[in-house]
C-alpha atoms as a PDB file:
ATOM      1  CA  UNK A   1     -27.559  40.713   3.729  1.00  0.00           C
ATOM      2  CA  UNK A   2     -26.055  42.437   0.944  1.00  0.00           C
ATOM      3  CA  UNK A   3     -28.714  46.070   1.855  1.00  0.00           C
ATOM      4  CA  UNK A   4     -29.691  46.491  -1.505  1.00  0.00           C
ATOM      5  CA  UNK A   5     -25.985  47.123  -3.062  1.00  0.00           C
ATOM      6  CA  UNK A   6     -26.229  43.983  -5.000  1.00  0.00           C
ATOM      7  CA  UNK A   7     -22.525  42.737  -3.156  1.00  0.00           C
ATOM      8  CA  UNK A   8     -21.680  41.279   0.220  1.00  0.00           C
ATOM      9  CA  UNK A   9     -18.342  40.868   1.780  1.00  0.00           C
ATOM     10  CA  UNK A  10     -17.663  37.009   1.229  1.00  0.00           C
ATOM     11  CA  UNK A  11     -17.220  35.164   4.725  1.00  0.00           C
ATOM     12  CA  UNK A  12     -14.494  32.833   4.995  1.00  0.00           C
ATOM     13  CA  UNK A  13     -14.374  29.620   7.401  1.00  0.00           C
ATOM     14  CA  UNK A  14     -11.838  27.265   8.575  1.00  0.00           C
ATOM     15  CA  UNK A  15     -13.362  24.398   9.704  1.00  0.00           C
ATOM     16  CA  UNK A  16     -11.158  21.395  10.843  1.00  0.00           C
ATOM     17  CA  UNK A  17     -12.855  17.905  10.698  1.00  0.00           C
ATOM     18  CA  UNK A  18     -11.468  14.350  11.896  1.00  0.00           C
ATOM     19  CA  UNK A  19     -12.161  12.004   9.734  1.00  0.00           C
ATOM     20  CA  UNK A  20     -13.330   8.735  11.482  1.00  0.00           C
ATOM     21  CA  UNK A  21     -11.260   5.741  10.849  1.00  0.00           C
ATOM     22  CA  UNK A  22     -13.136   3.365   8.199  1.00  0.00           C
ATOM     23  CA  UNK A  23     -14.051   6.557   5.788  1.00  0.00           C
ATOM     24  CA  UNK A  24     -14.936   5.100   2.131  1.00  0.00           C
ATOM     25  CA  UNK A  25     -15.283   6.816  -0.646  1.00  0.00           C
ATOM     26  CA  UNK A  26     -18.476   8.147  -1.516  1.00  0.00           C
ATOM     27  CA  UNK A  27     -19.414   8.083   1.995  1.00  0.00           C
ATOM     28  CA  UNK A  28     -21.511  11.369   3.053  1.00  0.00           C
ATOM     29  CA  UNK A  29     -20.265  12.814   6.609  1.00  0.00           C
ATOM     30  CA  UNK A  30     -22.550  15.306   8.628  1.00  0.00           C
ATOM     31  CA  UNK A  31     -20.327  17.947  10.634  1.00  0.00           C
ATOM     32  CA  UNK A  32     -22.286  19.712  13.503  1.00  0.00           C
ATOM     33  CA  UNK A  33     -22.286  23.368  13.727  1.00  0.00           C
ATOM     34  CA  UNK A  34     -19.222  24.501  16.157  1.00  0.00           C
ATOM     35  CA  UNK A  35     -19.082  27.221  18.114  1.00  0.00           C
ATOM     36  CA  UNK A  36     -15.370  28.062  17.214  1.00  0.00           C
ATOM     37  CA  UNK A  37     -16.473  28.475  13.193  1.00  0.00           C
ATOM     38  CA  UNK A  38     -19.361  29.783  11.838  1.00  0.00           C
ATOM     39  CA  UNK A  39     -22.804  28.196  12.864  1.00  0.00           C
ATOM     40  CA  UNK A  40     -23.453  26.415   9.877  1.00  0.00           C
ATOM     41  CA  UNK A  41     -23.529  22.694   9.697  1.00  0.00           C
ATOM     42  CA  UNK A  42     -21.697  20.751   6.770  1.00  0.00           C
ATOM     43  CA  UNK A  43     -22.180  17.540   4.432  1.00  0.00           C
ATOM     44  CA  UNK A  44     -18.769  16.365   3.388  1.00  0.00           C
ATOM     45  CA  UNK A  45     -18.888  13.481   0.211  1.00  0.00           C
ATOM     46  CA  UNK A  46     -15.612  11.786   0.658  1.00  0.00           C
ATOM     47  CA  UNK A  47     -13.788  11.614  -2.526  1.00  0.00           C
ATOM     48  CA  UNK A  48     -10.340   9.067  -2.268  1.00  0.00           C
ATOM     49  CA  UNK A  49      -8.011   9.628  -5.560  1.00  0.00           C
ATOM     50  CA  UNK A  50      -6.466   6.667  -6.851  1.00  0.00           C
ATOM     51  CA  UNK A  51      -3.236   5.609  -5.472  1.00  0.00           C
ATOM     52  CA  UNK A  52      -0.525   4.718  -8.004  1.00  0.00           C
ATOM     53  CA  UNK A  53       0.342   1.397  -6.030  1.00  0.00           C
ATOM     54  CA  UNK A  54      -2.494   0.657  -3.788  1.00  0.00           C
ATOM     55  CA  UNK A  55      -5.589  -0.535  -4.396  1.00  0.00           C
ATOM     56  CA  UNK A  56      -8.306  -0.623  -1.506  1.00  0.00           C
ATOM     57  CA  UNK A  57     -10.991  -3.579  -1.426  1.00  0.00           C
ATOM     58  CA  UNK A  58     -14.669  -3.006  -0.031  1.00  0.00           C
ATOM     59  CA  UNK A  59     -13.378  -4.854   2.872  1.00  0.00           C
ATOM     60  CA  UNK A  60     -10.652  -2.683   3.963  1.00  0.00           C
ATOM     61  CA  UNK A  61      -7.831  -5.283   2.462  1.00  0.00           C
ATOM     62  CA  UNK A  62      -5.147  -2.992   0.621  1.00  0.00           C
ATOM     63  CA  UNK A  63      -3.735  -4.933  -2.498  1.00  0.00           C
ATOM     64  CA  UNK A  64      -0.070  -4.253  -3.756  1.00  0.00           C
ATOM     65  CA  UNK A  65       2.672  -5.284  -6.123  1.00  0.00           C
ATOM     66  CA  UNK A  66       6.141  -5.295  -5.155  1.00  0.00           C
ATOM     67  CA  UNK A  67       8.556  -4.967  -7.718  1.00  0.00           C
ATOM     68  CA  UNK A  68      11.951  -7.064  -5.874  1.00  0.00           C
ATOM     69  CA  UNK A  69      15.331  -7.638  -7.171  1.00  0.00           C
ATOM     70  CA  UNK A  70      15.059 -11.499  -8.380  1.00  0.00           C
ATOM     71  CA  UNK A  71      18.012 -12.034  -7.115  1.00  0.00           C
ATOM     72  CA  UNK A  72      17.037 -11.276  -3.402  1.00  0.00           C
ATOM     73  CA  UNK A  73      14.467 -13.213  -3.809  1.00  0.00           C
ATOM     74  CA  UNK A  74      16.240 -16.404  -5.031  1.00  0.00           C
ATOM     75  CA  UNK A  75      18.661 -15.353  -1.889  1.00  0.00           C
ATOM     76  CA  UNK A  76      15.433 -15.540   0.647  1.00  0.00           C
ATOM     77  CA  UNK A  77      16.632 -11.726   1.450  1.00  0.00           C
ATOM     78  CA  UNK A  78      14.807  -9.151   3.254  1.00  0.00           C
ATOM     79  CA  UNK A  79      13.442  -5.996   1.727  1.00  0.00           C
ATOM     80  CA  UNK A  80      11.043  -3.153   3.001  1.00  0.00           C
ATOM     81  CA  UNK A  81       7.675  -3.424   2.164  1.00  0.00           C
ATOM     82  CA  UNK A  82       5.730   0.403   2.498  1.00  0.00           C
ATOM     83  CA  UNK A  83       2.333   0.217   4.582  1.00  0.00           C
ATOM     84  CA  UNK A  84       0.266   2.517   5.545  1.00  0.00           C
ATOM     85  CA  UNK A  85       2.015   2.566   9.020  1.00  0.00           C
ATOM     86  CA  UNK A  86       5.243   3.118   7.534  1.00  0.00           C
ATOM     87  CA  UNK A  87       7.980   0.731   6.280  1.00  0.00           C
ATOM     88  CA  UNK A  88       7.866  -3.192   7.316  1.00  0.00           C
ATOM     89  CA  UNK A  89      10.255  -5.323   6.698  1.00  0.00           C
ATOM     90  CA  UNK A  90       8.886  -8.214   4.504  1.00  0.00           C
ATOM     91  CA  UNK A  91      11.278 -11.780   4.523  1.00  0.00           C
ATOM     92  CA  UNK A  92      11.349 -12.941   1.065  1.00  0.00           C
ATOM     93  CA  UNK A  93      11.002 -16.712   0.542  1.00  0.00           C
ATOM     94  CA  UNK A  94      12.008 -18.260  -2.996  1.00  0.00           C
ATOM     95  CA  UNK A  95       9.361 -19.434  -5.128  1.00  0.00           C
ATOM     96  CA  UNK A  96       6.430 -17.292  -3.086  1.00  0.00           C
ATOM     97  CA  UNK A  97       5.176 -14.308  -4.667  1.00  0.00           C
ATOM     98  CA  UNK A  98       1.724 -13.504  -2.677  1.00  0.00           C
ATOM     99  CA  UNK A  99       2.526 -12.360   1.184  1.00  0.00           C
ATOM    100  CA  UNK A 100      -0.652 -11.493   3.793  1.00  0.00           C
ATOM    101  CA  UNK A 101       0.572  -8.684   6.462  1.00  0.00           C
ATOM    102  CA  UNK A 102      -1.863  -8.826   8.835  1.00  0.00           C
ATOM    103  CA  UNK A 103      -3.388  -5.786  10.111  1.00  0.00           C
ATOM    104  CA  UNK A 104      -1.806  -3.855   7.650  1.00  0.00           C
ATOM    105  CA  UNK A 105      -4.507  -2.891   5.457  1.00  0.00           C
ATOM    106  CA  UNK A 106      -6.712   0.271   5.628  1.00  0.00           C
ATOM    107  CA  UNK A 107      -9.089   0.503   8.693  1.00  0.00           C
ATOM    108  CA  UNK A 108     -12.634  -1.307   8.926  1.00  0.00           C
ATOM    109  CA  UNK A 109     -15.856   0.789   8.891  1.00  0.00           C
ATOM    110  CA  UNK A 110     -16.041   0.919  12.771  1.00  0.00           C
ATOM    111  CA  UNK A 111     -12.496   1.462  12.968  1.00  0.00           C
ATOM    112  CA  UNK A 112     -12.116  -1.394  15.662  1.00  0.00           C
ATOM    113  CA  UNK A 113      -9.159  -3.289  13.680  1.00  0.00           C
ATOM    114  CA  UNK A 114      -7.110  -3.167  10.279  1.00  0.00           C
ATOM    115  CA  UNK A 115      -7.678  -5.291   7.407  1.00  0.00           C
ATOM    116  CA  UNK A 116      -4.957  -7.314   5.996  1.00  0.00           C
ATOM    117  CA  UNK A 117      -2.626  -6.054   3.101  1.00  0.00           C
ATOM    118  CA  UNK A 118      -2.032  -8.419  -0.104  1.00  0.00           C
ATOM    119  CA  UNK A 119       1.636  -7.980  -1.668  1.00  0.00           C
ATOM    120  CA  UNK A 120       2.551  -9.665  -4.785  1.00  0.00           C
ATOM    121  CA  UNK A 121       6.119  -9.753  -5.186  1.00  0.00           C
ATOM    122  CA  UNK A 122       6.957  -9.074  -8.971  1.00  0.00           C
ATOM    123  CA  UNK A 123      10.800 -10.443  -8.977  1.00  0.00           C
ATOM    124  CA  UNK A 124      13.095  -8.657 -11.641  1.00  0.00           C
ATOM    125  CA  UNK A 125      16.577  -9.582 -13.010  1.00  0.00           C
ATOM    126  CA  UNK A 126      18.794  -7.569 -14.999  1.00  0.00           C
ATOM    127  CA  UNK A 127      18.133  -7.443 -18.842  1.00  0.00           C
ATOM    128  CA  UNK A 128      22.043  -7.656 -19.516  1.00  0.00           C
ATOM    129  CA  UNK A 129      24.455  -9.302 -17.086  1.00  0.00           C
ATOM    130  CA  UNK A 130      27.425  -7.927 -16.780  1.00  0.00           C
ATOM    131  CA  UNK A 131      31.095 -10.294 -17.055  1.00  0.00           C
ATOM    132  CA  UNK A 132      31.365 -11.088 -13.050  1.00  0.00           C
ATOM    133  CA  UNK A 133      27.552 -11.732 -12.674  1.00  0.00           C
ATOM    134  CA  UNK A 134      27.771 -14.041 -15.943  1.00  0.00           C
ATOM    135  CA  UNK A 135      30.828 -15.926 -14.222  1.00  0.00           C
ATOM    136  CA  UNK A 136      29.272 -16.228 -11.065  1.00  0.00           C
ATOM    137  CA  UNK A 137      25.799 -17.647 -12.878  1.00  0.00           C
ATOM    138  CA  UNK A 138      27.647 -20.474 -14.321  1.00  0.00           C
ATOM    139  CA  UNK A 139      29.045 -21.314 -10.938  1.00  0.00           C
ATOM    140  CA  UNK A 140      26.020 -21.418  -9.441  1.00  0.00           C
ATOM    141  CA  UNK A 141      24.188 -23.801 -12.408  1.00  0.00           C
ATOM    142  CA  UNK A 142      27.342 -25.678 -11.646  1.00  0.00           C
ATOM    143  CA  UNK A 143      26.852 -26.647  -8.334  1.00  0.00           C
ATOM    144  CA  UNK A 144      23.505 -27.627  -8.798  1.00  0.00           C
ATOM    145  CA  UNK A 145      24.230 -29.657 -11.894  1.00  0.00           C
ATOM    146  CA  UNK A 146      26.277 -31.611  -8.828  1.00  0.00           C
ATOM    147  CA  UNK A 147      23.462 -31.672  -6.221  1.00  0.00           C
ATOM    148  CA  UNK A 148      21.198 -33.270  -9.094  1.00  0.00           C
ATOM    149  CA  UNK A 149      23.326 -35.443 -10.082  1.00  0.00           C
ATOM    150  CA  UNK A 150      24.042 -36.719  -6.256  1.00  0.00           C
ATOM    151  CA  UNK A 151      20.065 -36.943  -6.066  1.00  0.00           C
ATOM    152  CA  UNK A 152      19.786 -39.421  -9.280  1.00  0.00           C
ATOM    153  CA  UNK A 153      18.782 -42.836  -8.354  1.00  0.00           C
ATOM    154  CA  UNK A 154      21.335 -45.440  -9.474  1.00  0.00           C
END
């Protein structure tokens, strides 16, 4: 190719390739030749880099933690959860930390369905309270120093 000069202009391809749904890492993909690039055919190893929040099971079940504020939590609030679709919102229920979102998880091998995604809610408080949310604390320990006392047998 290169005539006996030693050198060779270097060819360069764009190649666009759709993934199918379902791709796991280390999985080896065989792309055809096309007739719109160059007539080569191409082995593609699928490499996925970590995710900082996600963490993808064999079975296609994306696992998450959820930091919350505690006190949205305690309140049975509703905050938005990130999926892979975009936000959701997630309804938080007091005293539950593990949620399933159905269908919400990364794609199964033959790309016929989602898994499910996992989210543990991690609830965090403040570290200092300030005056009003001290005052308001006391008033709320208050009232259900009441309700216990109501529920005592006599």
């Amino acid at each position: 190719a290169c005539e006996g000069k030693g050198k060779t202009e270097v060819l360069r391809y764009r190649v666009s390739v759709r993934l199918p749904p379902g791709v796991r890492d280390g999985d080896l993909l065989h792309v055809a030749p096309s007739r719109a690039a160059a007539a080569v055919a191409l082995d593609i190893h699928v490499e996925f880099r970590p995710h900082a929040g996600l963490v993808l099971d064999d079975d296609g079940t994306l696992r998450c933690e959820l930091p919350v504020d505690g006190f949205c939590w305690i309140a049975n609030r509703t905050v938005d959860m990130p999926t892979l679709q975009g936000p959701q919102a997630l309804s938080l229920r007091r005293g539950q930390v593990v949620y399933r979102l159905p269908g919400k998880g990364f794609p199964t091998r033959r790309g016929e369905a989602r898994a499910d995604q996992i989210v543990m809610v991690v609830p965090c408080f403040p570290t200092q309270l300030s005056g009003e949310q001290k005052r308001l604390l006391d008033r709320l320990v208050a009232t259900t120093a009441v309700e216990r006392e109501a529920q005592r047998p006599r």
